[in-house]
N, C-alpha and C. Protein backbone atom coordinates (compact mmCIF):
# COMPACT_ATOMS: atom_id res chain seq x y z
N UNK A 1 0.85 -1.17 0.00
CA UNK A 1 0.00 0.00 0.00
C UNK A 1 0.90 1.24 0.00
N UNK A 2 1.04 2.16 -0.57
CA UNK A 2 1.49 3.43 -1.00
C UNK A 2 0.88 4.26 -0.01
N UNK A 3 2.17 5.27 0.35
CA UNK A 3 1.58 6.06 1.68
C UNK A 3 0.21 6.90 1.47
N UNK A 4 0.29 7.71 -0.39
CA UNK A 4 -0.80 8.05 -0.88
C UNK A 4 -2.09 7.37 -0.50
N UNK A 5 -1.92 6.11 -0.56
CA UNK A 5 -3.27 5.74 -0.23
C UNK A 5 -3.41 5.42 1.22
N UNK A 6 -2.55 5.79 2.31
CA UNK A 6 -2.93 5.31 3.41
C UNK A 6 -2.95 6.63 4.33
N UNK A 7 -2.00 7.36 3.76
CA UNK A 7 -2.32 9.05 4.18
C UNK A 7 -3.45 9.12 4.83
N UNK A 8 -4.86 9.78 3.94
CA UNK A 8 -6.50 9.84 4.47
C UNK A 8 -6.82 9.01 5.23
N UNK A 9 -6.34 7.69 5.66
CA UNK A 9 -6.96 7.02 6.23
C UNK A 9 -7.07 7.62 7.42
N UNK A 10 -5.29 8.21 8.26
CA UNK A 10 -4.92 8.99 9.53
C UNK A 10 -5.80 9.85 9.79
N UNK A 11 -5.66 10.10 11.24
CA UNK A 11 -6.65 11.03 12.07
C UNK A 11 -5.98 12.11 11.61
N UNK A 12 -6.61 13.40 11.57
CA UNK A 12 -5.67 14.48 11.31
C UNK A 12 -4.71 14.41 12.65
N UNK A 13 -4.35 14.07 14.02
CA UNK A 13 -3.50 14.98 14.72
C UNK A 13 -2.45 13.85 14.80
N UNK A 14 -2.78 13.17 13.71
CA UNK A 14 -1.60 11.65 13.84
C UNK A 14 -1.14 12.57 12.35
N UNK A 15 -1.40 12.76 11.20
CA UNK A 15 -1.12 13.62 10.18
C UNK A 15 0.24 14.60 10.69
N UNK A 16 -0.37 15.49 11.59
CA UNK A 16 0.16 16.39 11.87
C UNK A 16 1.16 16.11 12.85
N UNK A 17 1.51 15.43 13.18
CA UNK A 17 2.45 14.75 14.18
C UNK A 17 3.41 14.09 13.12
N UNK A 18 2.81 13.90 12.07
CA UNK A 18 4.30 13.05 10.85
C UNK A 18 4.64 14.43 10.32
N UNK A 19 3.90 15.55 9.88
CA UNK A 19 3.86 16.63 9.69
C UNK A 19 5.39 17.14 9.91
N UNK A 20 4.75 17.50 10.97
CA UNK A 20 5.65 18.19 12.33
C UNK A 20 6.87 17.57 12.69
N UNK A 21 7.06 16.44 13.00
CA UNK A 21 7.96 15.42 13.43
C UNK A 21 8.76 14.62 12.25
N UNK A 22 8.66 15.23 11.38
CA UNK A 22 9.33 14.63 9.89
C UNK A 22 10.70 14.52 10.29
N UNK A 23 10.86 12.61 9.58
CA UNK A 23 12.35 12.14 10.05
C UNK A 23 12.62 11.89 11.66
N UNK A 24 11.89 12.13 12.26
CA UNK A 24 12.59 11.70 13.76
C UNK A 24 11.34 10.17 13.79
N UNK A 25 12.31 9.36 15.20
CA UNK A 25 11.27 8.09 15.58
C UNK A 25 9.87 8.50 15.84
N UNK A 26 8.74 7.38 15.24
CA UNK A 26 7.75 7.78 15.23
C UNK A 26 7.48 6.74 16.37
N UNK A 27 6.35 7.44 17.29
CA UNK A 27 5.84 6.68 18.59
C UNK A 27 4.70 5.94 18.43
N UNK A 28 4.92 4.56 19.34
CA UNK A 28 4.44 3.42 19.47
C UNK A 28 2.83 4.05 18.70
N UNK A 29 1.88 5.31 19.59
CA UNK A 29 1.02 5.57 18.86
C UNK A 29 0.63 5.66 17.95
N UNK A 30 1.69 6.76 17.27
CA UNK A 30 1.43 7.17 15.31
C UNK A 30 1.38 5.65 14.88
N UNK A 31 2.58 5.07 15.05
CA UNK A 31 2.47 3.31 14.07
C UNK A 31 1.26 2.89 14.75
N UNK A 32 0.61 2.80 15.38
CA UNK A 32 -0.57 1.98 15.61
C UNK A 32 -1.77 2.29 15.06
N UNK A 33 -1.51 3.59 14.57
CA UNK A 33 -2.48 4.18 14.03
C UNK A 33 -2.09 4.22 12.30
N UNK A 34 -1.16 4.06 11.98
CA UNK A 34 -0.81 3.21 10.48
C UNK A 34 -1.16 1.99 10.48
N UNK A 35 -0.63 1.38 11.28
CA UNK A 35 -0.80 0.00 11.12
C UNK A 35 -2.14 -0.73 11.26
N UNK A 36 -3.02 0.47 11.84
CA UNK A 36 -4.41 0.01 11.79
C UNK A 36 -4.70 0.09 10.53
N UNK A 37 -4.28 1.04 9.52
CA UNK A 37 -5.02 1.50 8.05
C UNK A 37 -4.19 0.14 7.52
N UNK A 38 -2.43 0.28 7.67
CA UNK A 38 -1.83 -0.72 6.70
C UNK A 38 -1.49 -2.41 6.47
N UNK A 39 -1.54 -2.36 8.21
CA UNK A 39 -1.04 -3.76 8.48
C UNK A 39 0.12 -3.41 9.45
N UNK A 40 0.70 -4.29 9.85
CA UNK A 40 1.97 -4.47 10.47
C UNK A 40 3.18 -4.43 8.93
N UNK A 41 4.17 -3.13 9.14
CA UNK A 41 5.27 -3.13 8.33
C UNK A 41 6.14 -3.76 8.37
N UNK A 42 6.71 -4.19 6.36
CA UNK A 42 7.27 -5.00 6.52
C UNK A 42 8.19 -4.36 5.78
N UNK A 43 9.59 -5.33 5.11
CA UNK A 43 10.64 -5.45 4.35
C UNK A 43 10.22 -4.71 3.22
N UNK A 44 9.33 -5.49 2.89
CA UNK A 44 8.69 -4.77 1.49
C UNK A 44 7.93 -3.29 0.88
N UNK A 45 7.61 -3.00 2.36
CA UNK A 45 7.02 -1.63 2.49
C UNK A 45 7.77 -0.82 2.47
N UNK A 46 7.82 0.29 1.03
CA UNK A 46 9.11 1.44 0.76
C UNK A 46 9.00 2.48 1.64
N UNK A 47 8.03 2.72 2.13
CA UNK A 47 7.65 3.74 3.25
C UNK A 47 7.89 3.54 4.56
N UNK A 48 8.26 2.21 4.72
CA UNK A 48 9.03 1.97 6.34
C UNK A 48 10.39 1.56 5.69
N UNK A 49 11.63 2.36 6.87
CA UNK A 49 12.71 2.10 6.83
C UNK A 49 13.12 0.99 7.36
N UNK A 50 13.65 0.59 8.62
CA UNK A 50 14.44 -0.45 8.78
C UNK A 50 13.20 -1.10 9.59
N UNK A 51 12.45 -1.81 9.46
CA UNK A 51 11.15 -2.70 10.56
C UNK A 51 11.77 -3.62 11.73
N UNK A 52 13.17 -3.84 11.54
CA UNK A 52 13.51 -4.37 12.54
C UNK A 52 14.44 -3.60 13.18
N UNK A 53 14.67 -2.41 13.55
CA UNK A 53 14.87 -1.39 14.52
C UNK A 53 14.09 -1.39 15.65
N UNK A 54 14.97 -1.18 16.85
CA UNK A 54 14.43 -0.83 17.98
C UNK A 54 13.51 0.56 17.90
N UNK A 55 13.81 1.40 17.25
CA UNK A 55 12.81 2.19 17.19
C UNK A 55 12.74 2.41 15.60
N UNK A 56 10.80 2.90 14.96
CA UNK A 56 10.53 2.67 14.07
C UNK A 56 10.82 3.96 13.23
N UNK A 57 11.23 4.40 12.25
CA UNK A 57 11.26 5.43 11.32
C UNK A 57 10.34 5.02 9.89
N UNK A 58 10.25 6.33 9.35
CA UNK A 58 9.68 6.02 8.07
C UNK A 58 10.82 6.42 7.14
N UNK A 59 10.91 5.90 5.70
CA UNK A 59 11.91 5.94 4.82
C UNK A 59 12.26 7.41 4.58
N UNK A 60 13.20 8.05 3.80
CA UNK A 60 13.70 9.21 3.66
C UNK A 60 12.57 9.05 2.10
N UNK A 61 12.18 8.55 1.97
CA UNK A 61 11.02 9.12 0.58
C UNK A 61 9.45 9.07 1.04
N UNK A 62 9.12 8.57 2.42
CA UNK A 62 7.87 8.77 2.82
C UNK A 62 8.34 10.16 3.53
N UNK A 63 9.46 10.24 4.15
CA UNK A 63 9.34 11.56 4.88
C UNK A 63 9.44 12.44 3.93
N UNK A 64 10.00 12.52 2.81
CA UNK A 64 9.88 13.54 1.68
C UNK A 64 8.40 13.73 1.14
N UNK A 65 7.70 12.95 1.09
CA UNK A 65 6.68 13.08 0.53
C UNK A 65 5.30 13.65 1.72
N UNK A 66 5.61 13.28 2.80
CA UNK A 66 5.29 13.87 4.29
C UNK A 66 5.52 15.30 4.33
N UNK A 67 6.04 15.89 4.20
CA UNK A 67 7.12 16.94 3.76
C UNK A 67 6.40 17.85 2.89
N UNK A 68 6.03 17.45 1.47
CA UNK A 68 5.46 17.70 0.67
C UNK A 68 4.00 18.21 0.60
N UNK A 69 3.52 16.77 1.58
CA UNK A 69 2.03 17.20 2.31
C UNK A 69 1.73 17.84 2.72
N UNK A 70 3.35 18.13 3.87
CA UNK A 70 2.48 19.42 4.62
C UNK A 70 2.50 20.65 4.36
N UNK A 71 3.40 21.07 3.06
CA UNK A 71 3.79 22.07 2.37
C UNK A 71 3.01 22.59 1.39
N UNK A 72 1.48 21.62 1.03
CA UNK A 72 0.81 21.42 -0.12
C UNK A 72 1.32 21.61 -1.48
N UNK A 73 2.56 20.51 -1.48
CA UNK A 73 3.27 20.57 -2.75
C UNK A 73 3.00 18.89 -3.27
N UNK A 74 2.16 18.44 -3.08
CA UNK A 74 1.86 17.25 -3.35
C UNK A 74 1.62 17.48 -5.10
N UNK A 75 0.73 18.37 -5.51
CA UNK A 75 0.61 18.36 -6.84
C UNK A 75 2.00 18.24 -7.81
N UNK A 76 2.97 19.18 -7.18
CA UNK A 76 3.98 18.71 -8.15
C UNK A 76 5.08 17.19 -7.85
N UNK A 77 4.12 16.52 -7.86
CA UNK A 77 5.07 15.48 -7.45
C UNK A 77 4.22 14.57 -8.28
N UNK A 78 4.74 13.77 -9.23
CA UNK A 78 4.24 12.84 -10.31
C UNK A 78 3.83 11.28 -9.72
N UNK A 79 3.26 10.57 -9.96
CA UNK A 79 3.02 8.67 -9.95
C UNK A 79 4.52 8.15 -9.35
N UNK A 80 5.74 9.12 -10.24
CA UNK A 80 6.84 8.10 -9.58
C UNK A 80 7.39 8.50 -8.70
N UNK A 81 7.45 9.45 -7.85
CA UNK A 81 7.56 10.21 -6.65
C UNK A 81 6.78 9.39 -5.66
N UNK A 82 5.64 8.76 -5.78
CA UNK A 82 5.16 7.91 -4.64
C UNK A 82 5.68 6.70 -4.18
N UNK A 83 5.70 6.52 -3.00
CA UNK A 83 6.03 5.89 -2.81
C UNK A 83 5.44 4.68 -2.42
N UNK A 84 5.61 3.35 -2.64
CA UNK A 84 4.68 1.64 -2.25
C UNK A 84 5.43 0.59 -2.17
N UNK A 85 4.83 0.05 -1.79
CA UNK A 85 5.45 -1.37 -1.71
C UNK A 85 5.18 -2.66 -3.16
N UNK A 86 4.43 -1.43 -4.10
CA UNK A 86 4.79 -2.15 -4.70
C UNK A 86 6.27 -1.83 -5.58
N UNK A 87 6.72 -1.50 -5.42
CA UNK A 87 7.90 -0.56 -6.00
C UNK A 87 9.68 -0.69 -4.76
N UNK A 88 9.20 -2.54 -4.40
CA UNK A 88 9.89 -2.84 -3.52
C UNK A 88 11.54 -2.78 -4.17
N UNK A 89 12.24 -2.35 -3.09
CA UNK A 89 13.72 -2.31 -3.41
C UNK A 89 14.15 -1.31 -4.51
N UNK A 90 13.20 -0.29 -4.67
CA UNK A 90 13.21 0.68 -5.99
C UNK A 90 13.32 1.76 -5.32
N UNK A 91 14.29 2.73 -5.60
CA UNK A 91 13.93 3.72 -5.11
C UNK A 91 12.84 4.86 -5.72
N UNK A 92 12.55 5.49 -4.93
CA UNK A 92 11.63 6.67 -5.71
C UNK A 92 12.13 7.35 -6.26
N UNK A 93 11.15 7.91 -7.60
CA UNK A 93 11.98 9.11 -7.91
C UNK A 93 12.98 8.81 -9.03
């Protein structure tokens, strides 16, 4: 699932907390509240960085695109700028 499509799913103040907090560890909360929309992250998911870290981060192309969101620069950012799992081991972009 592509963060695009799992974005809306978030509460706004979980939004605004990836927002805000872009690139630092995200807390036990925020992931529980992804992982309710996505599943439990895996290897394959380009939007989670390392899943077997003691603490969880999101990739340097979900936080770019996080970034983007909250900047409302999402429009200029094309299909291959997103980021998914299906687009495993690929980088974005």
């Amino acid at each position: 699932m592509r963060i695009d499509e799992w974005w809306s799913e978030l509460v706004p103040s979980t939004r605004q907390w990836l927002i805000d907090n872009a690139g630092e560890a995200v807390p036990a909360w925020v992931l529980e509240q992804i992982t309710a929309v996505t599943g439990e992250p895996s290897a394959d998911d380009d939007w989670a960085a390392d899943v077997d870290a003691d603490e969880f981060y999101l990739s340097d192309e979900a936080t770019d695109w996080i970034e983007a969101a909250g900047n409302d620069e999402l429009g200029d950012l094309d299909d291959s700028d997103l980021v998914g799992d299906d687009e495993a081991g690929t980088p974005a972009g």
